[in-house]
PDB file of N, CA and C in Angstrom:
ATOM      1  N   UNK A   1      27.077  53.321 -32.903  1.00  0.00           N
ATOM      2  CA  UNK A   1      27.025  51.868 -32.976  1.00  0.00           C
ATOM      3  C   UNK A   1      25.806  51.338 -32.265  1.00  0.00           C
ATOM      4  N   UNK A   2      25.376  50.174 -32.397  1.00  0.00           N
ATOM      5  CA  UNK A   2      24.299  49.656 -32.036  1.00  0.00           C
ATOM      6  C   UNK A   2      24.742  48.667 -30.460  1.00  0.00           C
ATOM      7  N   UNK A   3      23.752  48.272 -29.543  1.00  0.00           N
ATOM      8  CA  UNK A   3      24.061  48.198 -28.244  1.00  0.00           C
ATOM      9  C   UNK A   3      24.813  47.217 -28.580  1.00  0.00           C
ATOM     10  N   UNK A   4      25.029  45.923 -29.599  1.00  0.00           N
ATOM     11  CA  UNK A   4      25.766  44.730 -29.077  1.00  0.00           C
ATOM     12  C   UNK A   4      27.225  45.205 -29.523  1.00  0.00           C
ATOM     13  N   UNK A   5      27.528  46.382 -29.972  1.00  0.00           N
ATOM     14  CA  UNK A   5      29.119  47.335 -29.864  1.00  0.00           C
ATOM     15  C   UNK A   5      28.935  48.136 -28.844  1.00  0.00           C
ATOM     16  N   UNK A   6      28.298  48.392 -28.405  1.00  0.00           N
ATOM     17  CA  UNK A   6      28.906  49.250 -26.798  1.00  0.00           C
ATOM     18  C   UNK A   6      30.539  48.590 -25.983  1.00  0.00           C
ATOM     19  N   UNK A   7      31.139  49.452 -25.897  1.00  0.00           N
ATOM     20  CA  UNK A   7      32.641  49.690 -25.079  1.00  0.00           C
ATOM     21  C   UNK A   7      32.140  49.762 -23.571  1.00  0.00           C
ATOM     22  N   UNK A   8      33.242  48.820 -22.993  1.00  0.00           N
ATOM     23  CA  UNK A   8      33.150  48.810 -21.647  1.00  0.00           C
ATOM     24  C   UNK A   8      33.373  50.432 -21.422  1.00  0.00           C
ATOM     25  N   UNK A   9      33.278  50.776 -19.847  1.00  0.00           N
ATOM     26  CA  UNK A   9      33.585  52.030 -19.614  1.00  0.00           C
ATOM     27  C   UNK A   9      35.075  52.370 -19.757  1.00  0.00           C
ATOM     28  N   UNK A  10      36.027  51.371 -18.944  1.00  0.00           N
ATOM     29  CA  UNK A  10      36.965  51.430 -18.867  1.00  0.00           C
ATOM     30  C   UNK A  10      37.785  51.400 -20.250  1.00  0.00           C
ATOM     31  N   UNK A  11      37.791  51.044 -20.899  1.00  0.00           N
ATOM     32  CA  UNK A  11      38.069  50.910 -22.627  1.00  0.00           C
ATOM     33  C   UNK A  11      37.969  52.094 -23.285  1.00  0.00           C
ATOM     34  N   UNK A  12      36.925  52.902 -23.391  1.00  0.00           N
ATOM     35  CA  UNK A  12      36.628  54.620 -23.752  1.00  0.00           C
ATOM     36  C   UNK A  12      37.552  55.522 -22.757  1.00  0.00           C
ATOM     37  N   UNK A  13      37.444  55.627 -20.996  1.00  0.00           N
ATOM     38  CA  UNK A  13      38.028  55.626 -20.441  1.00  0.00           C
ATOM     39  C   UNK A  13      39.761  55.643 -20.968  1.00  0.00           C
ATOM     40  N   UNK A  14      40.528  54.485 -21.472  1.00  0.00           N
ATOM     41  CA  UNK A  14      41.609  54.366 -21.294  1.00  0.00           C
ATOM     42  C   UNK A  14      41.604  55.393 -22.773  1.00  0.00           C
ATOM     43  N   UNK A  15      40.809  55.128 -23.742  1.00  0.00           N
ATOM     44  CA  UNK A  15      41.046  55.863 -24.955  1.00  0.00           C
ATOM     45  C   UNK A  15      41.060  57.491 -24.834  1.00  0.00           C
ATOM     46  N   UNK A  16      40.506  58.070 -23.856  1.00  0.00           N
ATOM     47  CA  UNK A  16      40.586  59.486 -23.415  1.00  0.00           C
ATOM     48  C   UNK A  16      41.668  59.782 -23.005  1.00  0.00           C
ATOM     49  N   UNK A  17      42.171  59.394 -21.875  1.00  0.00           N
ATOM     50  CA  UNK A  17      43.401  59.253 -21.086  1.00  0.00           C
ATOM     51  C   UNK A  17      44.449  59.492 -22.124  1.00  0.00           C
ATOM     52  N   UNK A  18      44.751  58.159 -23.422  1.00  0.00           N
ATOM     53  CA  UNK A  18      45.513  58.417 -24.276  1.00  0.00           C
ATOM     54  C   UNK A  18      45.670  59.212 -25.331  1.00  0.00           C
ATOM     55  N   UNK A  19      44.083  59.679 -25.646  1.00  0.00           N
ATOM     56  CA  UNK A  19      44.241  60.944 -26.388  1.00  0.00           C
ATOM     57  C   UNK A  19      44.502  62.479 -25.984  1.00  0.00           C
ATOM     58  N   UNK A  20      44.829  62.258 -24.193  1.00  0.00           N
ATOM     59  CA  UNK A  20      45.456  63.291 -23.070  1.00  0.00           C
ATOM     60  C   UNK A  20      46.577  63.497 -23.247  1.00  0.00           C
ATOM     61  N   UNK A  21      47.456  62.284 -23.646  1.00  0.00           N
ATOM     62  CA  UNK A  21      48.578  62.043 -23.333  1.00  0.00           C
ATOM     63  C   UNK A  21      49.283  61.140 -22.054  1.00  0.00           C
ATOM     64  N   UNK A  22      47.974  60.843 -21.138  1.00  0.00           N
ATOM     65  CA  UNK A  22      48.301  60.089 -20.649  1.00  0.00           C
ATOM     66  C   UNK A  22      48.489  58.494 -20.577  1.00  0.00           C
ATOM     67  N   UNK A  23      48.438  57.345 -19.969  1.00  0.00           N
ATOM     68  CA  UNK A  23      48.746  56.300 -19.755  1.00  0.00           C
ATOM     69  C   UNK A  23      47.710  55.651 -19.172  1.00  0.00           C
ATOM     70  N   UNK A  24      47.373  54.480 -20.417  1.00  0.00           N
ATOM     71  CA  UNK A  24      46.234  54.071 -19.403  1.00  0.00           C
ATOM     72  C   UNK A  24      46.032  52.676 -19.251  1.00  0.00           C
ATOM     73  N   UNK A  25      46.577  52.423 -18.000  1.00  0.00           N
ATOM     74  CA  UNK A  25      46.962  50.656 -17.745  1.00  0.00           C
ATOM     75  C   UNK A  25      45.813  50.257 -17.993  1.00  0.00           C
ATOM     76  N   UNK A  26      44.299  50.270 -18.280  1.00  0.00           N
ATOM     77  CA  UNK A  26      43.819  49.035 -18.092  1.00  0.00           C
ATOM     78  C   UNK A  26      42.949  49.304 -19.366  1.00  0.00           C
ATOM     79  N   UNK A  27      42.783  47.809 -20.629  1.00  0.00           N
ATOM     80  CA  UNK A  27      42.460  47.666 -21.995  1.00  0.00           C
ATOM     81  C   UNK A  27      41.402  46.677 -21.637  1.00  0.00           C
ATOM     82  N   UNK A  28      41.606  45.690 -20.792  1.00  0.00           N
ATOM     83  CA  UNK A  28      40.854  44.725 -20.953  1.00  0.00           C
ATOM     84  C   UNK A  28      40.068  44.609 -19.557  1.00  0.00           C
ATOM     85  N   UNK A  29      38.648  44.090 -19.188  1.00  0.00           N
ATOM     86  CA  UNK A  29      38.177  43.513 -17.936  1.00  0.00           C
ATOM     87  C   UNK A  29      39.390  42.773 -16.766  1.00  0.00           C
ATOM     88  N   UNK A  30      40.230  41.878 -17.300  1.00  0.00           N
ATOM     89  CA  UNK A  30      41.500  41.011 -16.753  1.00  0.00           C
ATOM     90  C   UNK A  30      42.078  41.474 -16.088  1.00  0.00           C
ATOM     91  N   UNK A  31      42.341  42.576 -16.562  1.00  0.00           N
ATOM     92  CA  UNK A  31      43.570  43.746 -16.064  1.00  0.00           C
ATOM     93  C   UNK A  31      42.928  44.555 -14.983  1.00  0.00           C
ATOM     94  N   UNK A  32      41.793  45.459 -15.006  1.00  0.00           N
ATOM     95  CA  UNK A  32      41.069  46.155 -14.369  1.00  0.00           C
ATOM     96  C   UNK A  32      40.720  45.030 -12.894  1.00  0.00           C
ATOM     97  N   UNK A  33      40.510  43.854 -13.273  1.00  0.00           N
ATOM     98  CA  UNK A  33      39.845  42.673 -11.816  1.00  0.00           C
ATOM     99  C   UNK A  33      41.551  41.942 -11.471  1.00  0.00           C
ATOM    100  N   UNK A  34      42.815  42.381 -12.271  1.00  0.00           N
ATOM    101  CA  UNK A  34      44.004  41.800 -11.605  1.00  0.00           C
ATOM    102  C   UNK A  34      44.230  42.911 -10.696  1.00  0.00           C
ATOM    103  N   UNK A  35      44.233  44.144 -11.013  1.00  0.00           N
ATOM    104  CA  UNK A  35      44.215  45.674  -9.752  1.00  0.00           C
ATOM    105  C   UNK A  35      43.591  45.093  -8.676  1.00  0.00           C
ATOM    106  N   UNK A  36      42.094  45.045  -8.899  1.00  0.00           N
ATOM    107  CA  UNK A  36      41.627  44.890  -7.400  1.00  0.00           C
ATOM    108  C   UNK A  36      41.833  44.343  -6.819  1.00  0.00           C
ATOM    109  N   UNK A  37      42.273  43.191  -7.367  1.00  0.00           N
ATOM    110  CA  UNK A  37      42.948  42.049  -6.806  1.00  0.00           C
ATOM    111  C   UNK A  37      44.313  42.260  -5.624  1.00  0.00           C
ATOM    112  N   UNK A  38      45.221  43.200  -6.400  1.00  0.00           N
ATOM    113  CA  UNK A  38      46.227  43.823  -5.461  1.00  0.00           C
ATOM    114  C   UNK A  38      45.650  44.600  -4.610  1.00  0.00           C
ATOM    115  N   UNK A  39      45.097  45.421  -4.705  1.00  0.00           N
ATOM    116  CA  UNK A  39      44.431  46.434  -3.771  1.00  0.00           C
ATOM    117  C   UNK A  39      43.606  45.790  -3.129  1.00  0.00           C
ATOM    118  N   UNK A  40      42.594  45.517  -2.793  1.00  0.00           N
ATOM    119  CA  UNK A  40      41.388  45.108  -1.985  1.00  0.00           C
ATOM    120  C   UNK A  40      41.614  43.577  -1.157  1.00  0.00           C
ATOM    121  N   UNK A  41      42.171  43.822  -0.067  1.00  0.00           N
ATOM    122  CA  UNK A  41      42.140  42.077   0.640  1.00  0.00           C
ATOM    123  C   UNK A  41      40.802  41.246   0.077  1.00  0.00           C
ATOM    124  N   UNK A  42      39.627  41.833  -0.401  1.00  0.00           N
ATOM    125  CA  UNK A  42      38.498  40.733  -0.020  1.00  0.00           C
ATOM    126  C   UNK A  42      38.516  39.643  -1.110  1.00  0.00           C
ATOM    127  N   UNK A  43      39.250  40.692  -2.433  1.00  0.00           N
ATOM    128  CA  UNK A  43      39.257  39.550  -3.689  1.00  0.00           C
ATOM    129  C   UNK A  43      40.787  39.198  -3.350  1.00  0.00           C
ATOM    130  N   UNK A  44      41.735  38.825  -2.548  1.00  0.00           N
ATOM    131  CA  UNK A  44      42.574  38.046  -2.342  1.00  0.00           C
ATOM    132  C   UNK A  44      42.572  36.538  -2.839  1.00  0.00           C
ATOM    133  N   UNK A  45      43.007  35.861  -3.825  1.00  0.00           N
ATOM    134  CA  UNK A  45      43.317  34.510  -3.983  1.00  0.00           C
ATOM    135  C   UNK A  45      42.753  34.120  -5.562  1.00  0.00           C
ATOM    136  N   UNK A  46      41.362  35.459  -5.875  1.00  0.00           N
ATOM    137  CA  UNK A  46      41.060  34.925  -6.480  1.00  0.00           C
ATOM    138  C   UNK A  46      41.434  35.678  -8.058  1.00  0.00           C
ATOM    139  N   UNK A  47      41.069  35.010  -9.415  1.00  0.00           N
ATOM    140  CA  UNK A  47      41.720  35.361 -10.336  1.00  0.00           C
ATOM    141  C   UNK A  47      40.784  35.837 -11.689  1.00  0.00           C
ATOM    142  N   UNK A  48      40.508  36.474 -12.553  1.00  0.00           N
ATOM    143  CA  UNK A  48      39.498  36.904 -13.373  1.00  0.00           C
ATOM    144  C   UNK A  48      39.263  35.898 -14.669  1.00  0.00           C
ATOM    145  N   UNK A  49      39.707  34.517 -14.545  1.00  0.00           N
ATOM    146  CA  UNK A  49      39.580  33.062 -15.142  1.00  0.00           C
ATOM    147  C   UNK A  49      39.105  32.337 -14.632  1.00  0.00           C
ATOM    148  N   UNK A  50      39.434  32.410 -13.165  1.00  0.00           N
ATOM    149  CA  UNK A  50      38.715  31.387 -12.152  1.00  0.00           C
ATOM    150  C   UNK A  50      37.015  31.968 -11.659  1.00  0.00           C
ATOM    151  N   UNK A  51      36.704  32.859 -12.241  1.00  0.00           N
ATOM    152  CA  UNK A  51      35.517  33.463 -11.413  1.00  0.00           C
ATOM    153  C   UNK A  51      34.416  33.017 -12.927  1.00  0.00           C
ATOM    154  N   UNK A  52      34.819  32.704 -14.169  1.00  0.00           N
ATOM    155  CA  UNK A  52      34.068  32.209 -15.008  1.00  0.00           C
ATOM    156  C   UNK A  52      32.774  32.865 -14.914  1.00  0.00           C
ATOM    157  N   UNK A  53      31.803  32.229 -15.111  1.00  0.00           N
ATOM    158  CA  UNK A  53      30.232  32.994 -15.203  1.00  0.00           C
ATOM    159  C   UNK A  53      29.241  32.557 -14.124  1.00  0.00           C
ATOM    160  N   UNK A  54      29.880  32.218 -13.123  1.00  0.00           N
ATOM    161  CA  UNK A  54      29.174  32.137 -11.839  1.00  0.00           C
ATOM    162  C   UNK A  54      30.040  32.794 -10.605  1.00  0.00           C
ATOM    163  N   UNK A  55      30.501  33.685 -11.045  1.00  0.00           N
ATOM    164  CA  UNK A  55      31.973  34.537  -9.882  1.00  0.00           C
ATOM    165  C   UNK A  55      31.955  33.794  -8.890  1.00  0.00           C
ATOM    166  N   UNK A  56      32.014  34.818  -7.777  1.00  0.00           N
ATOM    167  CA  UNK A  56      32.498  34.003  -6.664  1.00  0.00           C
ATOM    168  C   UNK A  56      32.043  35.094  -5.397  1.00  0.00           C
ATOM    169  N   UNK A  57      32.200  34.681  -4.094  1.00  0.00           N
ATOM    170  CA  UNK A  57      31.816  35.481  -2.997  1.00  0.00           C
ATOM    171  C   UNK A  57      33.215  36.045  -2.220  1.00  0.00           C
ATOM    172  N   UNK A  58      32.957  37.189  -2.242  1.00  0.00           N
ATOM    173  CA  UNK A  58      34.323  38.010  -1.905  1.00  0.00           C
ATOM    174  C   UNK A  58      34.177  37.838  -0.390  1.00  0.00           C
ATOM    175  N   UNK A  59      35.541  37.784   0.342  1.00  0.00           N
ATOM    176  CA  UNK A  59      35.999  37.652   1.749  1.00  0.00           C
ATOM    177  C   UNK A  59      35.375  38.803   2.335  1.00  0.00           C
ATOM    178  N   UNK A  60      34.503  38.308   3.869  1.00  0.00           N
ATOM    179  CA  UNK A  60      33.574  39.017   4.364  1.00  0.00           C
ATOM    180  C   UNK A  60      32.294  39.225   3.536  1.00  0.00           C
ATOM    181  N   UNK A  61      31.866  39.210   2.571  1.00  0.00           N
ATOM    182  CA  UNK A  61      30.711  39.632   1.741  1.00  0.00           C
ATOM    183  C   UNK A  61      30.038  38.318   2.500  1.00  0.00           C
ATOM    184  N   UNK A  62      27.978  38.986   2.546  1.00  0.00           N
ATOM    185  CA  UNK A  62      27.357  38.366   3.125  1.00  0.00           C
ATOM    186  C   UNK A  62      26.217  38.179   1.845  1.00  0.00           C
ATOM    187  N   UNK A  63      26.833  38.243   0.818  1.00  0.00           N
ATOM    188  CA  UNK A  63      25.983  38.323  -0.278  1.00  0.00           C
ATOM    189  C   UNK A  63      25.341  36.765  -0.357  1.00  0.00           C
ATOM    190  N   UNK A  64      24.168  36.371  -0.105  1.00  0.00           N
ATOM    191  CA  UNK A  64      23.654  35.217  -0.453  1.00  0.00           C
ATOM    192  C   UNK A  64      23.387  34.708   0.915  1.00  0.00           C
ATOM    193  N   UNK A  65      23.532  35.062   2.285  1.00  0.00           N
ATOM    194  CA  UNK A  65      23.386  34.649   3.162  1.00  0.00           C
ATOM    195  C   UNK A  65      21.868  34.830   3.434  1.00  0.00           C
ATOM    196  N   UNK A  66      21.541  33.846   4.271  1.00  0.00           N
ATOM    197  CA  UNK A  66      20.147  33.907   4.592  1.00  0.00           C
ATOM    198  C   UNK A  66      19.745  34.737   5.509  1.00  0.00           C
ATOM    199  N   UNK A  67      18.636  35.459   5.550  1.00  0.00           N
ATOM    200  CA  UNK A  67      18.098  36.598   6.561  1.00  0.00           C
ATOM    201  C   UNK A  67      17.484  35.953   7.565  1.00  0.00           C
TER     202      UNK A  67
END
């Protein structure tokens, strides 16, 4: 396929898994950023709708701070 069909990683990923036989929770970006969400305190609060196309700055991250 040509680059504007390229598959996320996770998407090929889940398609391996299932042609393993295994199970593979995550199909979409949503799903994969609702995980981290449970796991990782820093993205605490926030949601993979609310981060739209200007995301957001994760708890503790000094990303954008001035030197």
């Amino acid at each position: 396929g040509s680059p504007g069909q390229a598959r996320a990683a996770w998407f090929a990923l889940a398609d391996l898994l299932m042609a393993l036989g295994e199970q593979a929770d995550y199909l979409l970006a949503s799903q994969v950023f609702d995980a981290m969400v449970k796991t990782t305190p820093a993205f605490a609060g926030m949601s993979y709708d609310s981060l739209g196309l200007k995301g957001a700055t994760a708890a503790g991250s000094t990303a954008g701070a001035a030197r």
